[in-house]
C-alpha atoms as a PDB file:
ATOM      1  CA  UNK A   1     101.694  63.088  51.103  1.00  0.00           C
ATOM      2  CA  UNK A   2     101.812  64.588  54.438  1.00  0.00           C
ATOM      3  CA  UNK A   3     104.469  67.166  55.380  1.00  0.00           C
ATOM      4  CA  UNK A   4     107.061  65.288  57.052  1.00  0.00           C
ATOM      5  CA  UNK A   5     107.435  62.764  53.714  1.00  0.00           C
ATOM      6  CA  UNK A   6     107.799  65.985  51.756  1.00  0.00           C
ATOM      7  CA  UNK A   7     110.747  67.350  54.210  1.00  0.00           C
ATOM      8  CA  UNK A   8     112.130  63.297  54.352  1.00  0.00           C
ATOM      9  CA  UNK A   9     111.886  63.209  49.956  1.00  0.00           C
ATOM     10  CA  UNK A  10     113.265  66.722  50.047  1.00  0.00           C
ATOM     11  CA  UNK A  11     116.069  65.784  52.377  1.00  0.00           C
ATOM     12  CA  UNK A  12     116.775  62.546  50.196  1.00  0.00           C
ATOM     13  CA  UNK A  13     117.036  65.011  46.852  1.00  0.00           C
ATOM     14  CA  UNK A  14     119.474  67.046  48.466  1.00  0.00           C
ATOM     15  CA  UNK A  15     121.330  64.185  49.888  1.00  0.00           C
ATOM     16  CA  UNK A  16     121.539  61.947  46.317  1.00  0.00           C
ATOM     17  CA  UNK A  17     122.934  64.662  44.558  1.00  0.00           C
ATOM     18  CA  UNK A  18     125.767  65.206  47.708  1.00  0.00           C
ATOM     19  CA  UNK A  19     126.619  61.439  47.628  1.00  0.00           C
ATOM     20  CA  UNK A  20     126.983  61.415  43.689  1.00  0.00           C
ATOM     21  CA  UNK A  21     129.729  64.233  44.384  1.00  0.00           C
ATOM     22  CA  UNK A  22     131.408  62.928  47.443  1.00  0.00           C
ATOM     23  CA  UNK A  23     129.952  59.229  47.289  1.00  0.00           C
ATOM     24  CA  UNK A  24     128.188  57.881  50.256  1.00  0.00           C
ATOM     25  CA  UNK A  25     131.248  57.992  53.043  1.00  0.00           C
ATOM     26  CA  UNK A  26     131.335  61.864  52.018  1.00  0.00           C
ATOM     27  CA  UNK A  27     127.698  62.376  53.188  1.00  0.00           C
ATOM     28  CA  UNK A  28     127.864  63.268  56.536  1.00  0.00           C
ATOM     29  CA  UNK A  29     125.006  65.049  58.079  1.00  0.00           C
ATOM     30  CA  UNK A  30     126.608  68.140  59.054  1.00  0.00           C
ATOM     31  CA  UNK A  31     127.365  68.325  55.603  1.00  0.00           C
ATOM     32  CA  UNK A  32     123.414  67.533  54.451  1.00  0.00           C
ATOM     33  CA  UNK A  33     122.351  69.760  56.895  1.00  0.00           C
ATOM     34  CA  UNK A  34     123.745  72.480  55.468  1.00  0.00           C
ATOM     35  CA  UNK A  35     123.089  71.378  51.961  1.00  0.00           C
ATOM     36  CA  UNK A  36     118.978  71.315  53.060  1.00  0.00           C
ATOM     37  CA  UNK A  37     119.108  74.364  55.363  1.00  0.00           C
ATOM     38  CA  UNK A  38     118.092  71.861  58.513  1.00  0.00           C
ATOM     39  CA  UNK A  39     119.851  71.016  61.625  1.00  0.00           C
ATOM     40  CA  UNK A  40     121.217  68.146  62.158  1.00  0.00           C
ATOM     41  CA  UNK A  41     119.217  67.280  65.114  1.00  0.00           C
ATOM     42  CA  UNK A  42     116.887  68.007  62.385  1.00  0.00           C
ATOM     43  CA  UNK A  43     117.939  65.277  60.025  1.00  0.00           C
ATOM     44  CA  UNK A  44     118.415  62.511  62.889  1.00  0.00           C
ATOM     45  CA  UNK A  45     114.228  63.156  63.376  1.00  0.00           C
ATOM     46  CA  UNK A  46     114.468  61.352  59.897  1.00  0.00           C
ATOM     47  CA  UNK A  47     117.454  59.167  59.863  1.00  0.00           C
ATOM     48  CA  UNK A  48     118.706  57.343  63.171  1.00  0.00           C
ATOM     49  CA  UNK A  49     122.501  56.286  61.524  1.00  0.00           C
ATOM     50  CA  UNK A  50     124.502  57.200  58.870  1.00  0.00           C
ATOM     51  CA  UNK A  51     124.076  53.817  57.459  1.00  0.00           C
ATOM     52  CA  UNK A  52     120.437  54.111  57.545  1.00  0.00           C
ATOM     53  CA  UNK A  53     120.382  57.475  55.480  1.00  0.00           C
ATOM     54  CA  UNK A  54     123.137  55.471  52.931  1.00  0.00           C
ATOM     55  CA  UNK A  55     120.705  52.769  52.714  1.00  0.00           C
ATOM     56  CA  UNK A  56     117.987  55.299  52.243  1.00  0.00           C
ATOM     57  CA  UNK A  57     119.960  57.173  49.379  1.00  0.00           C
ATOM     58  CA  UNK A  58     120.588  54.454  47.898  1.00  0.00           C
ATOM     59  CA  UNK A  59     117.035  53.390  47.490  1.00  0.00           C
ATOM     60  CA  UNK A  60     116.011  56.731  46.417  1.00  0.00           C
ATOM     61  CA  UNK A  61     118.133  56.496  43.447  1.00  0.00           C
ATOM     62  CA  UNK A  62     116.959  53.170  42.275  1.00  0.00           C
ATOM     63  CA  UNK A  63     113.746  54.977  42.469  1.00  0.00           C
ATOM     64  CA  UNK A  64     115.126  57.899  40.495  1.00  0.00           C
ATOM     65  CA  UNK A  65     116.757  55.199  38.071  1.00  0.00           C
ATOM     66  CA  UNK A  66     113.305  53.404  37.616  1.00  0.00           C
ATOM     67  CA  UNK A  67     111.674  56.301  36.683  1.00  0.00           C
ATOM     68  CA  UNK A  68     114.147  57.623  34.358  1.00  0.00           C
ATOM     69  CA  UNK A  69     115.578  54.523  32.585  1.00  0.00           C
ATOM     70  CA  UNK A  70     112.915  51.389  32.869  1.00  0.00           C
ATOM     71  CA  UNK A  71     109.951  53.378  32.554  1.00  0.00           C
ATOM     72  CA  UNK A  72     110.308  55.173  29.733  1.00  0.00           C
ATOM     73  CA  UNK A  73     111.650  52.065  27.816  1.00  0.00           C
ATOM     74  CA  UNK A  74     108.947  50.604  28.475  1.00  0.00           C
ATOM     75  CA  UNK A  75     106.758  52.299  26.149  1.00  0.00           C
ATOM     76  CA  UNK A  76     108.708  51.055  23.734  1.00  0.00           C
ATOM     77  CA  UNK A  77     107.845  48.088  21.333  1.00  0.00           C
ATOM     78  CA  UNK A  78     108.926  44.193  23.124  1.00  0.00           C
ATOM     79  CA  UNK A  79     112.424  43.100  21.911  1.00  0.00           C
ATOM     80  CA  UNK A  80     115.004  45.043  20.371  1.00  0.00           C
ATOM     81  CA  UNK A  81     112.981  48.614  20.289  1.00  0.00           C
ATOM     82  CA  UNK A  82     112.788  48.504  24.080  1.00  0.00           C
ATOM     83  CA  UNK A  83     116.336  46.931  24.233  1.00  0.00           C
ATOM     84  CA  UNK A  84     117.612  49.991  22.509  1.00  0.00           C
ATOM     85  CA  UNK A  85     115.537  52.693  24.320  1.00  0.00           C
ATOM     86  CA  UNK A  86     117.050  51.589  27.512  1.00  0.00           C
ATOM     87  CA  UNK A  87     120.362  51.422  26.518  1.00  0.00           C
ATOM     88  CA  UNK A  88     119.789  55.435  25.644  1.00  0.00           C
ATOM     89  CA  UNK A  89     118.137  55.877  28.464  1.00  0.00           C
ATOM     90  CA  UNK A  90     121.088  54.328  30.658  1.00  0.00           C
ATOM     91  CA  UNK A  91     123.717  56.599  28.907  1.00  0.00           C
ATOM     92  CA  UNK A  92     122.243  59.532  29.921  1.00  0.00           C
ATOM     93  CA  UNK A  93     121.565  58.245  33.720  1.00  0.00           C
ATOM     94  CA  UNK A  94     125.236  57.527  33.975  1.00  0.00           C
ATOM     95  CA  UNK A  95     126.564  60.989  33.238  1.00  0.00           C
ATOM     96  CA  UNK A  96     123.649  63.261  32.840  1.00  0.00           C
ATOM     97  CA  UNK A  97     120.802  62.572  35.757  1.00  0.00           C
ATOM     98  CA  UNK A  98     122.561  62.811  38.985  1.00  0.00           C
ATOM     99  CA  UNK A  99     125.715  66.101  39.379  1.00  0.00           C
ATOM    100  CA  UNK A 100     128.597  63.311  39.993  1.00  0.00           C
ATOM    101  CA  UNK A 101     127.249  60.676  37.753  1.00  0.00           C
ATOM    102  CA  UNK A 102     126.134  57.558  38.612  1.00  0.00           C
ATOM    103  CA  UNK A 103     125.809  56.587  42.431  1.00  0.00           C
ATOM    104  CA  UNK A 104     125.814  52.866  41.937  1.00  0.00           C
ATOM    105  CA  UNK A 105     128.993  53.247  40.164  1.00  0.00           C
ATOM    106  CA  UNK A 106     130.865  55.391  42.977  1.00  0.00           C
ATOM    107  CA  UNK A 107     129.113  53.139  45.389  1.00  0.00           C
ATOM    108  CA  UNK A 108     130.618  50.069  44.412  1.00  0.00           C
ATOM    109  CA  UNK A 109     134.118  51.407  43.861  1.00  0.00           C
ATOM    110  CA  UNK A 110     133.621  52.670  47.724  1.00  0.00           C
ATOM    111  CA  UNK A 111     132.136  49.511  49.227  1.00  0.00           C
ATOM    112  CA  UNK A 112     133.189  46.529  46.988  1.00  0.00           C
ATOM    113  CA  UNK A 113     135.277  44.840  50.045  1.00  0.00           C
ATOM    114  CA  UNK A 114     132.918  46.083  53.449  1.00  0.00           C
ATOM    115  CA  UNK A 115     130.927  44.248  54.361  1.00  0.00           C
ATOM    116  CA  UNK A 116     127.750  45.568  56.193  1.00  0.00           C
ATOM    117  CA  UNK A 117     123.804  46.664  55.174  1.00  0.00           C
ATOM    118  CA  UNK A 118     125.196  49.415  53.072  1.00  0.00           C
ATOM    119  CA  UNK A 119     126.846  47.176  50.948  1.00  0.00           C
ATOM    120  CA  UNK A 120     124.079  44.477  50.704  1.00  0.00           C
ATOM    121  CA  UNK A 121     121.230  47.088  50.194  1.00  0.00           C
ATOM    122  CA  UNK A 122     124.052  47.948  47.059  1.00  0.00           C
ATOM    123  CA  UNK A 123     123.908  44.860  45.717  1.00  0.00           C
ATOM    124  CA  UNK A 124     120.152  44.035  45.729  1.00  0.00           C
ATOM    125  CA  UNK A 125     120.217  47.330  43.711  1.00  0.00           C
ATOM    126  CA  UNK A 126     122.743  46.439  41.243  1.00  0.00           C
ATOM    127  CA  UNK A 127     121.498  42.810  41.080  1.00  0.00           C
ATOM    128  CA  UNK A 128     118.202  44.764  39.865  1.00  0.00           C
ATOM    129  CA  UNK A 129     119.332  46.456  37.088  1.00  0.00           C
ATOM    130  CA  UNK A 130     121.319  43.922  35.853  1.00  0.00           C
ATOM    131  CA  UNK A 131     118.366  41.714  36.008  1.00  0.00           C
ATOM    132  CA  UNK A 132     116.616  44.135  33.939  1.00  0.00           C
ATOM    133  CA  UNK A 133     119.207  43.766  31.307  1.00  0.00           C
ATOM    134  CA  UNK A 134     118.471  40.498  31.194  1.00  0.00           C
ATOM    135  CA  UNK A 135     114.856  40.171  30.987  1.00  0.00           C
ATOM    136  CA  UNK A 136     115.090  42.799  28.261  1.00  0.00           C
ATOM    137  CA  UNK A 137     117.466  40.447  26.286  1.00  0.00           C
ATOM    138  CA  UNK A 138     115.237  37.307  26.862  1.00  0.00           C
ATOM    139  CA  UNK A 139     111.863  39.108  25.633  1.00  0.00           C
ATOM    140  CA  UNK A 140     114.397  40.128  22.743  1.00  0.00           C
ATOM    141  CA  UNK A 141     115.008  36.392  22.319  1.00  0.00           C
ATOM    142  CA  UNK A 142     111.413  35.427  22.897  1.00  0.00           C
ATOM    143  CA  UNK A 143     110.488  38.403  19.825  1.00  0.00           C
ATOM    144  CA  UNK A 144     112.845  36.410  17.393  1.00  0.00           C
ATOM    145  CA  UNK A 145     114.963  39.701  17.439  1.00  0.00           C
ATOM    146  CA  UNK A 146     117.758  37.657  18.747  1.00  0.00           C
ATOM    147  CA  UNK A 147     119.378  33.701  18.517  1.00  0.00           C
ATOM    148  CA  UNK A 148     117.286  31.392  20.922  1.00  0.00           C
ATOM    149  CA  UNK A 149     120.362  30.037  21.991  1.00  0.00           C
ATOM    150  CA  UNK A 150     121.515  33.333  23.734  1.00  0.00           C
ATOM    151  CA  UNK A 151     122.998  33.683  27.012  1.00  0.00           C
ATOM    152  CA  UNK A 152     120.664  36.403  28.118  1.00  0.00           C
ATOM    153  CA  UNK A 153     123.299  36.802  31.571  1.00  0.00           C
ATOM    154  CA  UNK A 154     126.065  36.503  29.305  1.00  0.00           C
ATOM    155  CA  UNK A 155     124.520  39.872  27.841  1.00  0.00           C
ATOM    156  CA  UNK A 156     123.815  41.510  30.605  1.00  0.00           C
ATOM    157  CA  UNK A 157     127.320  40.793  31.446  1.00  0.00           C
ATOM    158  CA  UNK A 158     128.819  42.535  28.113  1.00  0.00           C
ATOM    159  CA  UNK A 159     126.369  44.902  28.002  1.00  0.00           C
ATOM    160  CA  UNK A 160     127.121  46.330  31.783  1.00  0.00           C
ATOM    161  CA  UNK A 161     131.213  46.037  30.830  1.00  0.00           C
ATOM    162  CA  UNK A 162     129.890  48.489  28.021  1.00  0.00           C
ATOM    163  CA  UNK A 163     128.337  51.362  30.465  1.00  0.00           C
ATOM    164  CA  UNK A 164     131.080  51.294  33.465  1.00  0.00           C
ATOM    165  CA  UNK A 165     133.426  52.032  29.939  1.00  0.00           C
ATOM    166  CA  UNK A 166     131.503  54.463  29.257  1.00  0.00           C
ATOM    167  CA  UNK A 167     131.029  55.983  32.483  1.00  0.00           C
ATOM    168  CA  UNK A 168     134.987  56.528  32.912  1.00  0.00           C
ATOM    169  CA  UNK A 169     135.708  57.223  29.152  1.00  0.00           C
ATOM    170  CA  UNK A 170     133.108  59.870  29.607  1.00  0.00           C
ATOM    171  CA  UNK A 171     133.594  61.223  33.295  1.00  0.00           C
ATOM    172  CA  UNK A 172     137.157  60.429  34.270  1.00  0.00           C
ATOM    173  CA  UNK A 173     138.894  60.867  30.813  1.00  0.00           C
ATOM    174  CA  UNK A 174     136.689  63.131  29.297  1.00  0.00           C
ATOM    175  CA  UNK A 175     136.300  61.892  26.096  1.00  0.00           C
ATOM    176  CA  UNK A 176     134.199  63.518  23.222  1.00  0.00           C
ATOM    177  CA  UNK A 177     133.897  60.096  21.568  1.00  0.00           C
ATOM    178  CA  UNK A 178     133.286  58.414  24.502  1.00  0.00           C
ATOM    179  CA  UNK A 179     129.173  58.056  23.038  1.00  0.00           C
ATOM    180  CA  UNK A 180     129.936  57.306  20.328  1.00  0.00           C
ATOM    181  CA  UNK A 181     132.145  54.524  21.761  1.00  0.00           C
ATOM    182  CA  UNK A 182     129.616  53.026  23.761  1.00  0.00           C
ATOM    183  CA  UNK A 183     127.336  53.173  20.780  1.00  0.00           C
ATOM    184  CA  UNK A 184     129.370  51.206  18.732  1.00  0.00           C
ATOM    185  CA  UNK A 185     130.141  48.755  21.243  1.00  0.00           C
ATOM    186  CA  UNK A 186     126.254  47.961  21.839  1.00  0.00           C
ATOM    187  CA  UNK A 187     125.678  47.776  17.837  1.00  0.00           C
ATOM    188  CA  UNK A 188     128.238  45.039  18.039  1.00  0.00           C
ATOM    189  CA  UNK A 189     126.939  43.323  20.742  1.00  0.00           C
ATOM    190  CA  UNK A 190     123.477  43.466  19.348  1.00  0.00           C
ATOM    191  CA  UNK A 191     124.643  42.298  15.777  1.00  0.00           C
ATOM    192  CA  UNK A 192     126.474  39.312  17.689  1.00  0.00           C
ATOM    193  CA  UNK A 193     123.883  38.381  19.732  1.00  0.00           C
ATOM    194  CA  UNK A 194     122.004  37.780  16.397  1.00  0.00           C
ATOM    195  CA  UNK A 195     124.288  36.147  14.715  1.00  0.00           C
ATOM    196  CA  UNK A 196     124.814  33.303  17.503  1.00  0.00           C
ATOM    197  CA  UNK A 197     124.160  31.747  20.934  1.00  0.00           C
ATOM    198  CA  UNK A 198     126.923  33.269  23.232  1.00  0.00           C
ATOM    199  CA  UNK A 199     127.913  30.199  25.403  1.00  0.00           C
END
């Protein structure tokens, strides 16, 4: 890796945990630059627009998320094991990984109605994930962990309904059940998804 990817990765550290705090609008570069110890003439060597460093954040916490959530399931049995590892996994991205919680979550609230590159490079993330849900819920299906009539998007659906709960149960409200909660709402989703076909 040569030395300007180091100072660009290092700048993109500094500038995911800022725009988990303040969300992406709040990460200006006079405020990075100080973060990082660089100039802002500095930063613009690296990033041309504000949108392009959003866009840029935003990619380097999908990597983060990747790394921290889907890989590590992975090593888990196909089906249900796997399922349930990422589901831990998750938890702990969306209020332990990142200083302000989860990005995608802030994100969303911040540019659910603008249009733009920002919001599209948002999506395709969020599309992702949810995506992974899925595929993890159709190998569960194709492992005869759950019915074979399932609505695998359906699932996904629930299950994601299940972590933005959690996210404000256990970041805005402050709840000391809000795990257990969320834990209880994925047993009963798994035990339904069982059971049935979810149409």
């Amino acid at each position: 890796m040569s030395k300007g990817d180091e100072t660009r990765n290092s700048i993109l550290s500094h500038a995911l945990d800022l725009s988990s705090e303040l969300g992406l609008e709040g990460l200006t570069f006079g405020v990075l630059a100080k973060s990082a110890g660089m100039s802002k003439s500095g930063l613009y060597a690296h990033f041309d627009s504000k949108e392009h460093l959003q866009c840029q954040v935003l990619d380097a916490a999908a990597t983060r998320f990747i790394d921290v959530v889907l890989v590590p399931a992975l090593k888990f049995p196909r089906g249900l094991p796997r399922l349930e590892k990422l589901f831990d996994n998750w938890l702990q991205w969306e209020t332990g990984e990142l200083r302000g919680g989860c990005l995608f979550v802030a994100a969303a609230t911040e540019f659910d109605d603008r249009a733009g590159l920002v919001r599209d490079r948002l999506i395709g993330h969020l599309h992702d994930m949810l995506g992974a849900i899925a595929r993890a819920a159709r190998i569960a299906v194709e492992e005869g962990h759950f019915d074979p009539d399932l609505d695998t998007e359906q699932f996904a659906y629930e299950l994601w309904a299940v972590l933005l709960a959690y996210q404000h149960y256990a970041r805005l409200f402050g709840d000391p059940a809000a795990s257990v909660r969320a834990r209880r709402a994925f047993a009963s989703l798994v035990e339904s998804s069982r059971r049935r076909g979810r149409n």
